[in-house]
N, C-alpha and C. Protein backbone atom coordinates (compact mmCIF):
# COMPACT_ATOMS: atom_id res chain seq x y z
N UNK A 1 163.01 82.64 -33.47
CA UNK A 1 162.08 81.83 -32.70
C UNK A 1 161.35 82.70 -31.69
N UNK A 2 159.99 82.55 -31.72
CA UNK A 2 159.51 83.09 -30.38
C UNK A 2 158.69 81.90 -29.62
N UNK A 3 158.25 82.95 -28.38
CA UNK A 3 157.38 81.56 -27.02
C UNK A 3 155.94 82.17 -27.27
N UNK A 4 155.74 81.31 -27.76
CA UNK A 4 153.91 81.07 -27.52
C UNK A 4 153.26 80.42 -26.32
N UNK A 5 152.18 80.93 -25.79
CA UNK A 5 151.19 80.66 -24.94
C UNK A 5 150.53 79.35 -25.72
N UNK A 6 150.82 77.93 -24.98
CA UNK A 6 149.89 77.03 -25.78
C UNK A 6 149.53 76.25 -26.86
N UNK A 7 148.98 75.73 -27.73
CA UNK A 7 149.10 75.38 -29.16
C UNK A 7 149.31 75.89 -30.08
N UNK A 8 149.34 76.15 -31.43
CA UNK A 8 149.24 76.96 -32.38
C UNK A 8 147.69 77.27 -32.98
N UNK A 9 147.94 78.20 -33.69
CA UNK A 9 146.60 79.26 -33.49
C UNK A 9 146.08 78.46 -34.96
N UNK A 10 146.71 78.40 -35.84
CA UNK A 10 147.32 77.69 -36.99
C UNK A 10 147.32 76.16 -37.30
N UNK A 11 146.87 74.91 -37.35
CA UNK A 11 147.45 73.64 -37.89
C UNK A 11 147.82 73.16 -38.73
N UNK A 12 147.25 73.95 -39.75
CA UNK A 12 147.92 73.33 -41.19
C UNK A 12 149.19 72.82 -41.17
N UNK A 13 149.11 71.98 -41.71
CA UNK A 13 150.82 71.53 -42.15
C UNK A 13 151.42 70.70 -41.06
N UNK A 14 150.42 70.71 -39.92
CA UNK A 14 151.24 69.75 -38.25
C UNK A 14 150.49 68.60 -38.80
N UNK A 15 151.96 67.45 -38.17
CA UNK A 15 151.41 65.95 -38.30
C UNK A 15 150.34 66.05 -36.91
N UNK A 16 149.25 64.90 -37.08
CA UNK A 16 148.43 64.44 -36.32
C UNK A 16 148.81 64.13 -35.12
N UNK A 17 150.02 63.44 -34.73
CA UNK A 17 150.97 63.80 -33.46
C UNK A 17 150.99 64.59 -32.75
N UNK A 18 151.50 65.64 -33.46
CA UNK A 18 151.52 67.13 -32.23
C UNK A 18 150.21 67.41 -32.32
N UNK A 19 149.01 67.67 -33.18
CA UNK A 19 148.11 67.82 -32.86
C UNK A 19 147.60 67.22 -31.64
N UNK A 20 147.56 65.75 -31.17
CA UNK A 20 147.10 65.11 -30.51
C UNK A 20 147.87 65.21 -29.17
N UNK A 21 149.20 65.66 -29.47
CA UNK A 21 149.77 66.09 -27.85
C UNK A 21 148.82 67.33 -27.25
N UNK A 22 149.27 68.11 -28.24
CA UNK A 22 148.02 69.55 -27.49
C UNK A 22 146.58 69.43 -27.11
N UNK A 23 145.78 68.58 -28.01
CA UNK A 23 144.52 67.85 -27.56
C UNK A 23 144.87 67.85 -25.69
N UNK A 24 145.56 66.72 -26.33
CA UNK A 24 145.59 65.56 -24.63
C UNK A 24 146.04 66.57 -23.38
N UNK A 25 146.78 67.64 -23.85
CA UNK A 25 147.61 68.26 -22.82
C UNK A 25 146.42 69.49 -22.06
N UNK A 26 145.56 70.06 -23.29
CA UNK A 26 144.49 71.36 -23.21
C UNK A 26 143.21 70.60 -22.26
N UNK A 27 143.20 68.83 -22.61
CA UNK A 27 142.12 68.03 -22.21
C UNK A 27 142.29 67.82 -20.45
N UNK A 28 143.85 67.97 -20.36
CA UNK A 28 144.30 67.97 -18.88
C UNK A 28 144.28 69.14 -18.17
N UNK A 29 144.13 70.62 -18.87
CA UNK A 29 144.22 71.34 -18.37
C UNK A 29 146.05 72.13 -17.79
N UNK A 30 146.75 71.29 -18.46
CA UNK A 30 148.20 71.59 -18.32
C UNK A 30 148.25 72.90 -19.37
N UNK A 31 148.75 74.08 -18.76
CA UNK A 31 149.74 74.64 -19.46
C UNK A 31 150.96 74.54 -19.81
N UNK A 32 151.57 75.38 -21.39
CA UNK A 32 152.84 75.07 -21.53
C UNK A 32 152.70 76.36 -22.58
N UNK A 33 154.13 76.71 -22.46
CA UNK A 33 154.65 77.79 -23.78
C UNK A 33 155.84 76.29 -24.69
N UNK A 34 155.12 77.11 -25.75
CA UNK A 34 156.03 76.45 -27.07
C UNK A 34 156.50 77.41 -28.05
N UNK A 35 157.44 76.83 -28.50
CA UNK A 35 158.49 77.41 -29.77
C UNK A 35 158.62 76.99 -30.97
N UNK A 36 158.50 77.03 -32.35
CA UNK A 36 158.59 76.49 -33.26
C UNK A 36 159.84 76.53 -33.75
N UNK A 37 160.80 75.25 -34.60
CA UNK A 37 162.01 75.65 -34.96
C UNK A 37 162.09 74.45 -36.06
N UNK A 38 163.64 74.63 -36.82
CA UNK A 38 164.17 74.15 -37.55
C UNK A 38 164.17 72.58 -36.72
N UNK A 39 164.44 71.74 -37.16
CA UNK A 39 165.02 70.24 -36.28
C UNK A 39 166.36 70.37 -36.28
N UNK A 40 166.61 70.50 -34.69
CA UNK A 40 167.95 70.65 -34.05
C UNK A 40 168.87 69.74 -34.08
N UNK A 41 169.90 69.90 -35.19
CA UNK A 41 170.49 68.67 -35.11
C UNK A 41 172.21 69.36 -34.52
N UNK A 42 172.38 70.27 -33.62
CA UNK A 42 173.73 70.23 -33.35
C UNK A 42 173.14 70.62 -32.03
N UNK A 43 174.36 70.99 -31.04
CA UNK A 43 174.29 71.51 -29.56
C UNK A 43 174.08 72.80 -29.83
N UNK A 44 174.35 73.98 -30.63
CA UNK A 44 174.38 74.83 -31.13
C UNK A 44 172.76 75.57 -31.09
N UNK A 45 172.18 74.42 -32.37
CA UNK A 45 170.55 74.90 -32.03
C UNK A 45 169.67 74.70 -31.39
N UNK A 46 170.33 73.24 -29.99
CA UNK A 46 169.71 73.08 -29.05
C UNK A 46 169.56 74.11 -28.22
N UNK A 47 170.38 74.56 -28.06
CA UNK A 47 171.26 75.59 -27.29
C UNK A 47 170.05 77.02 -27.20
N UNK A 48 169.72 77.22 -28.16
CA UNK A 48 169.26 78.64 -28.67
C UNK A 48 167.82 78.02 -28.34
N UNK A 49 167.25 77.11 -28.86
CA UNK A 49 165.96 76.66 -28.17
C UNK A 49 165.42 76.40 -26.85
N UNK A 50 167.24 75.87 -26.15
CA UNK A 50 167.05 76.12 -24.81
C UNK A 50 167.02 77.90 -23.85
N UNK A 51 167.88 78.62 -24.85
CA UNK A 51 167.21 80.02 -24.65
C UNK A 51 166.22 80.49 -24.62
N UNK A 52 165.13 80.21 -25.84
CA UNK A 52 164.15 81.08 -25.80
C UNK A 52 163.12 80.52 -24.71
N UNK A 53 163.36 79.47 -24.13
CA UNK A 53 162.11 78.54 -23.26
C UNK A 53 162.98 79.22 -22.11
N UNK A 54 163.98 79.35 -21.94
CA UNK A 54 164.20 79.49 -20.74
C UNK A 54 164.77 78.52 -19.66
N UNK A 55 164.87 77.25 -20.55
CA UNK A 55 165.33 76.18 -19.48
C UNK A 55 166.13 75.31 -20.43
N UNK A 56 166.66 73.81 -19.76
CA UNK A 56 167.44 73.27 -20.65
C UNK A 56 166.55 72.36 -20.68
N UNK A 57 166.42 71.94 -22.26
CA UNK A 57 165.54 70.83 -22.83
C UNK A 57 165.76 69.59 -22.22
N UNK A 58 165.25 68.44 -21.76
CA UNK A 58 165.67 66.98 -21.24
C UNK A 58 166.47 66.31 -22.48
N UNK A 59 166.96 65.48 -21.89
CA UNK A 59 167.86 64.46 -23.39
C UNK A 59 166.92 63.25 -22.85
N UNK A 60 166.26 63.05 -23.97
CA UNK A 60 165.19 61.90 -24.31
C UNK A 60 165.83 60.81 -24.84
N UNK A 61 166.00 59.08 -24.28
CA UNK A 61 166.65 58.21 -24.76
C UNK A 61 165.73 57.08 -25.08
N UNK A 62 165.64 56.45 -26.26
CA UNK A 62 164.72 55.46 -25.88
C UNK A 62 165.43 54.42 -25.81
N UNK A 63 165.34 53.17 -25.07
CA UNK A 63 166.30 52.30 -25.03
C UNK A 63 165.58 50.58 -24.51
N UNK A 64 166.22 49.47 -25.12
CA UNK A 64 165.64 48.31 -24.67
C UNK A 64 166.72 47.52 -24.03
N UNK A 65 165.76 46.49 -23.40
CA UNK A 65 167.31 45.30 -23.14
C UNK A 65 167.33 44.19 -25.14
N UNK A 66 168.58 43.68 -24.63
CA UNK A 66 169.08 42.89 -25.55
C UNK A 66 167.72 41.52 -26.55
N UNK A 67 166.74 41.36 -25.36
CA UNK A 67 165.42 40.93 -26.07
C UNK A 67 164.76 41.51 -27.05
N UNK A 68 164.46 42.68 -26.21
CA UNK A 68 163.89 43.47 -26.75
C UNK A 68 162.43 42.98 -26.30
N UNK A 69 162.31 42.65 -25.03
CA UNK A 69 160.78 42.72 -23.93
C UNK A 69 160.75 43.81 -23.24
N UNK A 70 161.44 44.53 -22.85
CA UNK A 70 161.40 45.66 -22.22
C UNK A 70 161.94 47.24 -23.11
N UNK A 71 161.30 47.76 -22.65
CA UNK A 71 161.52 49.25 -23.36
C UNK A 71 161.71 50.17 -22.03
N UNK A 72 162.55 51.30 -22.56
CA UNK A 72 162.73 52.30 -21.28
C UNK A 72 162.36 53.63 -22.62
N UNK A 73 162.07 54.61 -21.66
CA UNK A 73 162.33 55.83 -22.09
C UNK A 73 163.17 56.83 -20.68
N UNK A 74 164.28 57.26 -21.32
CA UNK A 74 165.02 57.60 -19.87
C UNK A 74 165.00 59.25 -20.25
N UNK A 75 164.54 59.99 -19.33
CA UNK A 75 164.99 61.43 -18.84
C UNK A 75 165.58 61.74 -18.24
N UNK A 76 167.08 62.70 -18.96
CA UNK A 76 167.95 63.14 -18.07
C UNK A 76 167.98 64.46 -18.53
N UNK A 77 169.00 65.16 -17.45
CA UNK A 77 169.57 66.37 -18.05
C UNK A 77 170.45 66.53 -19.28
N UNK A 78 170.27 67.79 -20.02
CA UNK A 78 171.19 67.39 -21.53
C UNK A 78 172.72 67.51 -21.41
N UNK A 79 172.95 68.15 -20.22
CA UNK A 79 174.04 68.17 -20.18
C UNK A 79 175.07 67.10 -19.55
N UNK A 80 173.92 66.18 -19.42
CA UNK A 80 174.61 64.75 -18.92
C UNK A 80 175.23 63.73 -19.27
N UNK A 81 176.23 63.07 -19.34
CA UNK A 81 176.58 62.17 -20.66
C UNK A 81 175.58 60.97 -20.16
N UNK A 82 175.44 60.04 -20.93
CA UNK A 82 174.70 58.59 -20.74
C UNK A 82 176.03 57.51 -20.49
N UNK A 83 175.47 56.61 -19.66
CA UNK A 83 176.41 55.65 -19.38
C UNK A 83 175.13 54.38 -19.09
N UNK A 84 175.60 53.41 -20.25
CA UNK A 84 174.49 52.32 -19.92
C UNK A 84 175.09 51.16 -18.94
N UNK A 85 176.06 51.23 -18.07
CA UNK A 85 176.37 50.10 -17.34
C UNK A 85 175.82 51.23 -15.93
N UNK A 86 175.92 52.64 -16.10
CA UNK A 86 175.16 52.84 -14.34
C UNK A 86 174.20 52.76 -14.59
N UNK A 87 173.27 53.00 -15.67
CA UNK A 87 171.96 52.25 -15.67
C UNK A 87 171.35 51.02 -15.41
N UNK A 88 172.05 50.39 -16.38
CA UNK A 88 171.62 48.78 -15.85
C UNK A 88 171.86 48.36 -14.75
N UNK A 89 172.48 48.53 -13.59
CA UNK A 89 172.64 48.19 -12.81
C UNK A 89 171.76 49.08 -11.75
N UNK A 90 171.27 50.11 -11.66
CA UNK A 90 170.00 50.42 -11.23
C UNK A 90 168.61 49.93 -11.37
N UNK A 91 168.16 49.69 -12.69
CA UNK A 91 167.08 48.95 -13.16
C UNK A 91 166.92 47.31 -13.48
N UNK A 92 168.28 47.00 -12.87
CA UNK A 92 168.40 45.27 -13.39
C UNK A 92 168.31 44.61 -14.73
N UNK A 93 168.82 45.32 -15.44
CA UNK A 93 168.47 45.03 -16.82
C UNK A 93 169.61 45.01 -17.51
N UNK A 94 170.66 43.78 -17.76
CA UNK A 94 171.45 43.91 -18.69
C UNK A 94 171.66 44.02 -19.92
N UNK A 95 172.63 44.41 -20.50
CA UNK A 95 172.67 44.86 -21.96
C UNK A 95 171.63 45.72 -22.22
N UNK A 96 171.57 46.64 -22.14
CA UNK A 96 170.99 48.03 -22.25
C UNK A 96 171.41 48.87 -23.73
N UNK A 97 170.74 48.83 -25.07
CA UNK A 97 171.19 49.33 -26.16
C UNK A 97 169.93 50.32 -26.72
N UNK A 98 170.39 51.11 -27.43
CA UNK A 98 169.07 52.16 -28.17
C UNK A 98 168.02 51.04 -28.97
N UNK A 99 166.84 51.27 -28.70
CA UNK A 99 165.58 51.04 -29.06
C UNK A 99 165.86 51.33 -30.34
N UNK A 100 165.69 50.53 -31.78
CA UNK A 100 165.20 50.87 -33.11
C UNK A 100 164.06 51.81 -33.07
N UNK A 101 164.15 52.57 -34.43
CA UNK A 101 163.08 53.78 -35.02
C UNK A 101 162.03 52.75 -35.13
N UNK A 102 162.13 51.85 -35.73
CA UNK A 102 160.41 51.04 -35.76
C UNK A 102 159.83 50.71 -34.41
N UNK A 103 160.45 50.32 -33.36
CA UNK A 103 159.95 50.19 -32.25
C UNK A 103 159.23 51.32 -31.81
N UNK A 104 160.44 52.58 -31.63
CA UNK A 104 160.00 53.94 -31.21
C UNK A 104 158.81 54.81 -31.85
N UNK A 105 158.80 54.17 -32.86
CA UNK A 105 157.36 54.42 -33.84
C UNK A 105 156.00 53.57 -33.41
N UNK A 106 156.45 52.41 -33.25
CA UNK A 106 155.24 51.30 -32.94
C UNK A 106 154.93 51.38 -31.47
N UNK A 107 155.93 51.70 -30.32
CA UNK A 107 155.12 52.07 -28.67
C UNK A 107 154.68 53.80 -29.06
N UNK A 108 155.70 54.76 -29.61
CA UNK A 108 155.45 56.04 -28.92
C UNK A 108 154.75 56.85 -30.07
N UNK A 109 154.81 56.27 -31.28
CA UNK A 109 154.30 57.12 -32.32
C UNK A 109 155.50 58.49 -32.15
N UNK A 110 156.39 58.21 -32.40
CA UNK A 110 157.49 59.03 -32.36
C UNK A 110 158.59 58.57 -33.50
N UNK A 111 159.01 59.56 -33.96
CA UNK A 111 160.45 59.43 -34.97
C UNK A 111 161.74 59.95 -34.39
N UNK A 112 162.79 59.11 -34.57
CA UNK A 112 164.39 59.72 -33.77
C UNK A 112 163.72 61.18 -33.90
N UNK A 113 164.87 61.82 -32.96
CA UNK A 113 164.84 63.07 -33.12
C UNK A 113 164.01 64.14 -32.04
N UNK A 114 162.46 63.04 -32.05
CA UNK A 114 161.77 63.60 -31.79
C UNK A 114 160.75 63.13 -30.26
N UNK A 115 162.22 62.09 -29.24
CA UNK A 115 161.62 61.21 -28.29
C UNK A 115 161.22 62.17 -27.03
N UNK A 116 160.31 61.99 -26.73
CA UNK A 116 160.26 62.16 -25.67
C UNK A 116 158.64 62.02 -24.85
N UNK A 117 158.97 62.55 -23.58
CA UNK A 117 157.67 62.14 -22.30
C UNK A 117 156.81 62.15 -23.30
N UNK A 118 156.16 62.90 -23.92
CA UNK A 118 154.70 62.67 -24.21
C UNK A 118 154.03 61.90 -25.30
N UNK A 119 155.40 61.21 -26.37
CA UNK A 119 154.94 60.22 -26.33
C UNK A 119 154.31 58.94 -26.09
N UNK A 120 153.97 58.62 -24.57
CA UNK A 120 153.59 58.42 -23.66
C UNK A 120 152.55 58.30 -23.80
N UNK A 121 151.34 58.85 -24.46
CA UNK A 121 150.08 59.42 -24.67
C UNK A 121 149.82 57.79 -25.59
N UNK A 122 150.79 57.82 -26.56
CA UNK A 122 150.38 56.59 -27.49
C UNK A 122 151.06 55.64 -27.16
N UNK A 123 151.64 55.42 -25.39
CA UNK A 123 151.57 53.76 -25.42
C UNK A 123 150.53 53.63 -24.72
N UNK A 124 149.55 53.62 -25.90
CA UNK A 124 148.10 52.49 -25.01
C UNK A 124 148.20 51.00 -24.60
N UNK A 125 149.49 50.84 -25.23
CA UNK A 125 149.75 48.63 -24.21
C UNK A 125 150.47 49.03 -23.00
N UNK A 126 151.03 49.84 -22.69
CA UNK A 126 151.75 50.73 -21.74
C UNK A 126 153.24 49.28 -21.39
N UNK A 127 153.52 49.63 -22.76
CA UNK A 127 155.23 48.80 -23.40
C UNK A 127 156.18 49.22 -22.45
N UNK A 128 156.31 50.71 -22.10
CA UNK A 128 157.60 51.83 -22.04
C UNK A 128 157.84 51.89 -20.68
N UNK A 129 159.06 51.45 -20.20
CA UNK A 129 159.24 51.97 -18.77
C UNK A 129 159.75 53.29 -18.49
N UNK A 130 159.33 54.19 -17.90
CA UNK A 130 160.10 55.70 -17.80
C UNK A 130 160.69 55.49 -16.48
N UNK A 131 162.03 56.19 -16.74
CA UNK A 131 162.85 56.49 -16.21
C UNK A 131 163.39 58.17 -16.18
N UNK A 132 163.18 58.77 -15.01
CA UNK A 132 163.33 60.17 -14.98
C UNK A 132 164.54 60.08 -13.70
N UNK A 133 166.42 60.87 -14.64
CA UNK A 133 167.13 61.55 -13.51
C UNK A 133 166.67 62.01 -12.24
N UNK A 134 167.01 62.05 -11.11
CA UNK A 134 166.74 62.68 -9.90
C UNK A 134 167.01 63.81 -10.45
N UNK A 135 167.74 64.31 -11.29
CA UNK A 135 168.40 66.41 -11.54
C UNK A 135 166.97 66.49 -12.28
N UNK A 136 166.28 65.85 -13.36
CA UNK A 136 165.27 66.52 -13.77
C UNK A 136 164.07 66.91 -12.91
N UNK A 137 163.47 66.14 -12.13
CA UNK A 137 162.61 65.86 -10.88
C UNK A 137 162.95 67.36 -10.04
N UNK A 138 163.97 67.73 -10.04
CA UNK A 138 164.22 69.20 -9.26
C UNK A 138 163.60 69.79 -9.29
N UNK A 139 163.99 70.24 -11.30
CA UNK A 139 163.38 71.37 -12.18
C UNK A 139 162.26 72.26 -11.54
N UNK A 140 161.87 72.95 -11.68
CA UNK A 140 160.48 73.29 -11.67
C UNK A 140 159.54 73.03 -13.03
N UNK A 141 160.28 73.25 -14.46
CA UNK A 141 159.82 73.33 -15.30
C UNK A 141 161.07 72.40 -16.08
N UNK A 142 160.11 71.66 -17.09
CA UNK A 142 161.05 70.79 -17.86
C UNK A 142 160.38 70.81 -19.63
N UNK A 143 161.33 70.47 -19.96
CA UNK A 143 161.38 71.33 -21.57
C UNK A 143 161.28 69.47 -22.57
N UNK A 144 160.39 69.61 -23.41
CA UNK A 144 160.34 68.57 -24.51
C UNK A 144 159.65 68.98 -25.36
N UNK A 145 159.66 67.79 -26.42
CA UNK A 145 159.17 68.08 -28.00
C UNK A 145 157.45 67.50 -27.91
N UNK A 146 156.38 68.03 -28.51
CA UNK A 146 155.25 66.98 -28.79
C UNK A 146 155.46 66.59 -29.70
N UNK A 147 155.94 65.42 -29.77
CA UNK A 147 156.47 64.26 -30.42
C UNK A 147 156.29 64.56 -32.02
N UNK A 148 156.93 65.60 -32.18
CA UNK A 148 157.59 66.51 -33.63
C UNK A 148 158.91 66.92 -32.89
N UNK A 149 159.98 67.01 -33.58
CA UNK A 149 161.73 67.68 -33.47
C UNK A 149 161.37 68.99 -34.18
N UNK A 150 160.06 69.62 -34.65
CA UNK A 150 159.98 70.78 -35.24
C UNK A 150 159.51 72.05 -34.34
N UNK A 151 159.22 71.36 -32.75
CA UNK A 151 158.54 72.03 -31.65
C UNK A 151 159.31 71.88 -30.69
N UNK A 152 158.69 72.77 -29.73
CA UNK A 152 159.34 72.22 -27.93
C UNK A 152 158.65 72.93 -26.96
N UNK A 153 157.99 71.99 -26.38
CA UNK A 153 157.83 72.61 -24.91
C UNK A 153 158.22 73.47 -23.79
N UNK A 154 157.93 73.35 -23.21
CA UNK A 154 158.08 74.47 -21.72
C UNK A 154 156.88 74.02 -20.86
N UNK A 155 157.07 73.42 -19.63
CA UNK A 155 155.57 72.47 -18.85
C UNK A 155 156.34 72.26 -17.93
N UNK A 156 155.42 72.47 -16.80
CA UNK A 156 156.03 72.38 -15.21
C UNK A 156 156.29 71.47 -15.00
N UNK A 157 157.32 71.07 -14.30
CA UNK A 157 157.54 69.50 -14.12
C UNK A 157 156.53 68.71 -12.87
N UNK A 158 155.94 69.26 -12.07
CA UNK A 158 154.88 68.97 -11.28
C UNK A 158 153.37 68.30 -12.21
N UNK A 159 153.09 69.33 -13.32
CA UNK A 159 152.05 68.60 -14.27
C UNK A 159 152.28 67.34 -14.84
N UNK A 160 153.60 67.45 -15.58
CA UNK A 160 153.86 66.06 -15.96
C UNK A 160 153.48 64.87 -15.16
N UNK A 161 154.27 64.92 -13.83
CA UNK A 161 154.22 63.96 -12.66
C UNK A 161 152.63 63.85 -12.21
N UNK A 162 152.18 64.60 -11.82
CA UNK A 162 150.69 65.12 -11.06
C UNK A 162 149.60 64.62 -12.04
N UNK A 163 149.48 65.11 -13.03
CA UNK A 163 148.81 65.36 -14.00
C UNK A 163 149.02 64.13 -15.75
N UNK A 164 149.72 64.75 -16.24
CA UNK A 164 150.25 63.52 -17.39
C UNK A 164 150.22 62.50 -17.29
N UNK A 165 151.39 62.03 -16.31
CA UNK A 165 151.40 60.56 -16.45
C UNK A 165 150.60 59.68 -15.82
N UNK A 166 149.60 59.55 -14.91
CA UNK A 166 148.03 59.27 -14.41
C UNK A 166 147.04 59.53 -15.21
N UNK A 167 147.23 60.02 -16.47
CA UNK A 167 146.33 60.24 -16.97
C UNK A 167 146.71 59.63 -18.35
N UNK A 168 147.94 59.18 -18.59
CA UNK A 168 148.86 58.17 -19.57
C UNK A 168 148.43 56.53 -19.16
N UNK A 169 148.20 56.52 -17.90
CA UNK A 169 148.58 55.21 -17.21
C UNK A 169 150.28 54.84 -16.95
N UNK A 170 150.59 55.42 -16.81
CA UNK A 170 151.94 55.36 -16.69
C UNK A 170 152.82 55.83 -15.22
N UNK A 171 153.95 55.30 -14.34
CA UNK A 171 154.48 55.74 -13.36
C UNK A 171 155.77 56.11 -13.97
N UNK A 172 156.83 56.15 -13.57
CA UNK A 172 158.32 56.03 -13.31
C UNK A 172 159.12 56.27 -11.95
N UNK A 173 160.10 55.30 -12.44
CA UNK A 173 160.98 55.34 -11.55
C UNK A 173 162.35 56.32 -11.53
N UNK A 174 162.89 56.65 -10.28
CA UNK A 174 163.97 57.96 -10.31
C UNK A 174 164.98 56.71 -10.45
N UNK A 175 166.04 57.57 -11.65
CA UNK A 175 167.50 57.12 -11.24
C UNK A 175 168.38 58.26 -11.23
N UNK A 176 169.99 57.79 -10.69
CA UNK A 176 170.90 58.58 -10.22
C UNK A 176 171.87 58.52 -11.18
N UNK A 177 171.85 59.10 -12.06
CA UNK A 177 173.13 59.22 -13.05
C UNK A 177 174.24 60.17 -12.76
N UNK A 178 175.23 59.89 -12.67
CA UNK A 178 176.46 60.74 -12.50
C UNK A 178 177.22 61.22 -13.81
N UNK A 179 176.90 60.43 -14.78
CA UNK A 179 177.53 61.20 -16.13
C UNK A 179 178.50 61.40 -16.17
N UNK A 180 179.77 61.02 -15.44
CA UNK A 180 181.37 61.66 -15.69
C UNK A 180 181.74 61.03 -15.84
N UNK A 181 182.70 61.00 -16.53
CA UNK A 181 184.12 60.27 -17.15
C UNK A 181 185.14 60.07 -16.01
């Protein structure tokens, strides 16, 4: 794997997705280094992707209540476990369960695997509530996919906030996850 400056020089063969993240992102004027890889399916090759960026990737969740009227997308650290009862009880929302792939397809234009912030771009009904850890908000720089599991970011976490999501229509709210057993 190596870090590239920016989009690829190259498109062939990218779904219209990541194309359209880099659009939106070059249209904002955000920089980012990206990496191309296999789709990470252990801690192992997260791991090594979180090497070459230099930081640790976010763990992207998408998640609804028990209706299924509300949608979250939650950002935490990866090394955090998830616990959906300290959630819900921060956001008021009981029964808190993973969002289906058709949903996550129909707000974010996203496939498992491959959730995260900038899907964002394609909720034009603006469905998705974000939810970003207080530990990610630290960062200086925070690590995600343009909504392909075949890529990954590297983007300041100030652009996102500053920049991205005002320009998504979109806010979020901080929560405090403790993650321990």
């Amino acid at each position: 794997m190596e870090l590239y400056d920016g989009r690829p020089k190259n498109v062939d063969g990218r779904l219209p997705r990541e194309i359209r993240t880099y659009d939106f992102l070059d249209k904002l004027g955000i920089k980012y280094k990206r990496t191309d890889h296999e789709p990470a399916n252990t801690m192992e090759a997260c791991n090594k992707i979180d090497a070459v960026l230099g930081i640790l990737i976010c763990k992207n969740l998408f998640l609804c209540n028990r209706q299924k009227t509300k949608y979250y997308l939650l950002m935490m650290p990866g090394d955090k476990k998830f616990k959906t009862k300290e959630l819900s009880s921060q956001i008021n929302s009981a029964r808190l369960s993973f969002a289906e792939a058709d949903d996550m397809l129909r707000c974010l234009d996203i496939e498992p695997g491959a959730v995260s912030v900038m899907g964002l771009l394609n909720d034009v009904n603006n469905e998705v509530n974000l939810l970003i850890d207080e530990d990610v908000l630290k960062g200086e720089y925070l690590g995600c996919h343009p909504c392909v599991c075949t890529s990954s970011l590297k983007i300041k976490t100030a652009d996102i906030i500053d920049k991205f999501l005002p320009a998504t229509g979109h806010d979020y709210t901080t929560v405090h996850l403790v993650g321990e057993d």
